[in-house]
Structure formats: C-alpha cells, structure tokens
Protein backbone atom coordinates (compact mmCIF):
# COMPACT_ATOMS: atom_id res chain seq x y z
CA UNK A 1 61.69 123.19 88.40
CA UNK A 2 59.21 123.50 85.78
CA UNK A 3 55.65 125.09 86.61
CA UNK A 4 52.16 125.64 84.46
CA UNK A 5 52.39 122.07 83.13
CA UNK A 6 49.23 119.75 83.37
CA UNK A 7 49.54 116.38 83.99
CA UNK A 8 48.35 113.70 82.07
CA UNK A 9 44.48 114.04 83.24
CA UNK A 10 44.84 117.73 82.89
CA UNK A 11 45.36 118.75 86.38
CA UNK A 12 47.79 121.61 86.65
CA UNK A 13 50.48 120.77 88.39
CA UNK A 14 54.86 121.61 88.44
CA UNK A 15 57.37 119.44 88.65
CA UNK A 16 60.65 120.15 91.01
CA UNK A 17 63.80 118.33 89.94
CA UNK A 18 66.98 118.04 91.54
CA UNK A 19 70.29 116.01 89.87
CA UNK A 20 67.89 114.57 86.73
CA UNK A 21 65.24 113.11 88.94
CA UNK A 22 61.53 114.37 90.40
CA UNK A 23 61.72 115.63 93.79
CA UNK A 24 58.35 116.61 93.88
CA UNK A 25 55.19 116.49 91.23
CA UNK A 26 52.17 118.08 92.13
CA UNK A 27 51.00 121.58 92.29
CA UNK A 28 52.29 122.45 95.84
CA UNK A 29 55.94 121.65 94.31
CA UNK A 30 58.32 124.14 95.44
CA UNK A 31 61.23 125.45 93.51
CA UNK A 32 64.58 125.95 95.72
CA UNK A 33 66.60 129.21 95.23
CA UNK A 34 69.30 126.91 93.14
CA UNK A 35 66.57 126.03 91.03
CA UNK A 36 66.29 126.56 87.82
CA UNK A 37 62.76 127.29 86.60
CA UNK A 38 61.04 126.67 83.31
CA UNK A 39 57.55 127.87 82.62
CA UNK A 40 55.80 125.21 80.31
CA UNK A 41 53.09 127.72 79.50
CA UNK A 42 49.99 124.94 80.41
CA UNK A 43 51.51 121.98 78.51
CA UNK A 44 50.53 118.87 78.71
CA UNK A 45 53.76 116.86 80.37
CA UNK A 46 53.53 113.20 79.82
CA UNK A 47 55.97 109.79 80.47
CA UNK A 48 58.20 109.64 77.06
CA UNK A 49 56.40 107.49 74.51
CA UNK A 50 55.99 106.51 71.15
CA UNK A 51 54.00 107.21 68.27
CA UNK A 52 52.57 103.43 68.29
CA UNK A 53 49.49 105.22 70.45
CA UNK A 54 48.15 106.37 67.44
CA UNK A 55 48.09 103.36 65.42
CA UNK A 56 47.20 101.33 68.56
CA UNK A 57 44.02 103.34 68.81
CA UNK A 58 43.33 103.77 64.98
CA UNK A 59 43.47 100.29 64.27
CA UNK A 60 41.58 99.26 67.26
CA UNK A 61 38.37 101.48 66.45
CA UNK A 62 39.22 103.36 69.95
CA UNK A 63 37.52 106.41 69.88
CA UNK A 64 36.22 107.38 73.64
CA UNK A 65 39.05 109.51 75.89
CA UNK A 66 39.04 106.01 78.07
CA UNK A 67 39.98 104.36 74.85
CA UNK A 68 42.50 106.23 74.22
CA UNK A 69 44.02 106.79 77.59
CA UNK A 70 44.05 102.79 77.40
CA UNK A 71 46.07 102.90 73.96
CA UNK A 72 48.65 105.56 75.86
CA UNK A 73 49.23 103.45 78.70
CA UNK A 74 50.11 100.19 76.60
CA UNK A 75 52.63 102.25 74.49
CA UNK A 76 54.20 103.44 77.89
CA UNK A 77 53.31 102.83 81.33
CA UNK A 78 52.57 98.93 80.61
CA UNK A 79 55.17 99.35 77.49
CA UNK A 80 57.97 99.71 80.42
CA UNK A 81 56.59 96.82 82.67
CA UNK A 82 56.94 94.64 80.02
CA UNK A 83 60.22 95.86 78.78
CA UNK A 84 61.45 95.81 82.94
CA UNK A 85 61.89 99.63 82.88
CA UNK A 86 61.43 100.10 86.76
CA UNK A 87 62.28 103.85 86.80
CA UNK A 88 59.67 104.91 84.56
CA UNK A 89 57.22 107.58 84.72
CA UNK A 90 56.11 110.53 86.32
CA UNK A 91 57.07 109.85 90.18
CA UNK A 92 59.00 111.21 92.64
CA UNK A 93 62.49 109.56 92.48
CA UNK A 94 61.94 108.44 88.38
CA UNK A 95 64.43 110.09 86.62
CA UNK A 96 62.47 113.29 84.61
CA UNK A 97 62.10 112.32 81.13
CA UNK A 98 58.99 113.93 79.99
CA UNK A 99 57.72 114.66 76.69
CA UNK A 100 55.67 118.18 76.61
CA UNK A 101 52.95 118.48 74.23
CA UNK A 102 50.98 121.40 73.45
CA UNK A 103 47.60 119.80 74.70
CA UNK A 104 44.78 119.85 77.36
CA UNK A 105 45.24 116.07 78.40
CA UNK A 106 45.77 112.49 77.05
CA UNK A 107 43.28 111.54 74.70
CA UNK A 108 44.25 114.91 73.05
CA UNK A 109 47.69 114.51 72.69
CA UNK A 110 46.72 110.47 71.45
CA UNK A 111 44.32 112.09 68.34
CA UNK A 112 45.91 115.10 67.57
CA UNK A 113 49.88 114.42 68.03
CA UNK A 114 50.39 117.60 68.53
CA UNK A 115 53.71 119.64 67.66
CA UNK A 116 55.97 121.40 68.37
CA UNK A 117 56.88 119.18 71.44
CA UNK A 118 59.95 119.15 73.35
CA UNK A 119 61.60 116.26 74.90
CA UNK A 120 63.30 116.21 78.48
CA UNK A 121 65.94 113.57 79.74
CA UNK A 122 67.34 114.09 83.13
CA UNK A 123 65.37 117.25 83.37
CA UNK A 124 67.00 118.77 80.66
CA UNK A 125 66.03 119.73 76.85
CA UNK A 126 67.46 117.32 74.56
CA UNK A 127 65.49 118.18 71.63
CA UNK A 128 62.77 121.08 70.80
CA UNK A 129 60.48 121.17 67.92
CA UNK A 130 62.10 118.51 66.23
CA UNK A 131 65.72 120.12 66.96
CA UNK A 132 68.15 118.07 69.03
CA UNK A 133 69.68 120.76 71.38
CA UNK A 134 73.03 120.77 72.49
C-alpha cells in the first residue's frame, strides 16, 4: 500500500497493491492488515517513462502545462499503445510500476526532472536515487 502520493494531475491519492498489481488507486484505497505500507511523503507517482519527455517538449517549443502533459503522454501512455504494452499504467489490475518523483504534478516533473526518484516494479523498489536495490 503506498499513501500521500499525488497522481499525475496532482490529486492526492494511495495506491493499494496486492501480488505486484493495483488493487485499488484513489484516495479511498484501503490498506489490508497484511499490507505493507509506504508513505511517499506527497510525491508525484507517475506510469514509468523515459527521459525523451524532455527533449520531446524542448524541441517542440512546448511550454504550456497542456504542452507538456501532451509530450508525457507520447513518451508513455501512447509510447505503450504503440509498442502493444496492454498492461500499462496506473489502473487497477496493471501491474504497479511507478516512477515517484519529488513534484507537484506533470508538467513539473516534464521541466524540472526532478531527483532523487525511485522506481517501483511489481510494487516493489528496484532502484532509489539512482541506486539499484536489492
């Protein structure tokens, strides 16, 4: 379970995950007593994704937050669709990978790449500021 995360329009919100894959997203998610919970500390959570958002916005002259949110979304929401990633996302049933970002929403995290970040795969923490954990 991991609670005080925003989502990618800032929204606060937790995420509940059970056997590497969202049960529940939203901020009525409920953790379970076998739960394991992780405080995010108001991070910004967001679908795994590449650095190309920067240089996709850069290079295009996006500048507005609906620019940028556009130049996010090709690198990995439409990035997946084209690559036929089905389970990919933040959705109930995708498995949770997440990327969390110290930052209040999308077009923040596009400009500002922020770090330290940590990186989750099945719900777990594969690597943390830059560290790959064991």
């Amino acid at each position: 379970m991991f609670r005080n995360l925003r989502l990618g329009d800032g929204t606060p919100s937790a995420i509940a995950v059970f056997d590497g894959r969202i049960t529940a997203i939203g901020a009525g998610a409920e953790a379970t007593p076998a739960m394991n919970v992780i405080d995010l500390g108001g991070a910004l959570a967001l679908p795994g994704f590449v650095e190309g958002h920067m240089m996709i916005g850069y290079r295009s002259g996006l500048l507005t937050d609906d620019e940028l949110e556009a130049a996010f979304d090709i690198v990995t929401a439409n990035g997946a669709r084209a690559l036929g990633i089905t389970e990919y996302g933040l959705e109930i049933g995708a498995p949770a990978n997440f990327v969390v970002v110290k930052a209040a929403h999308i077009p923040e995290a596009v400009v500002a790449v922020p770090k330290p970040r940590s990186v989750y795969r099945y719900g777990k923490c594969i690597v943390r500021d830059g560290v790959l954990q064991k």
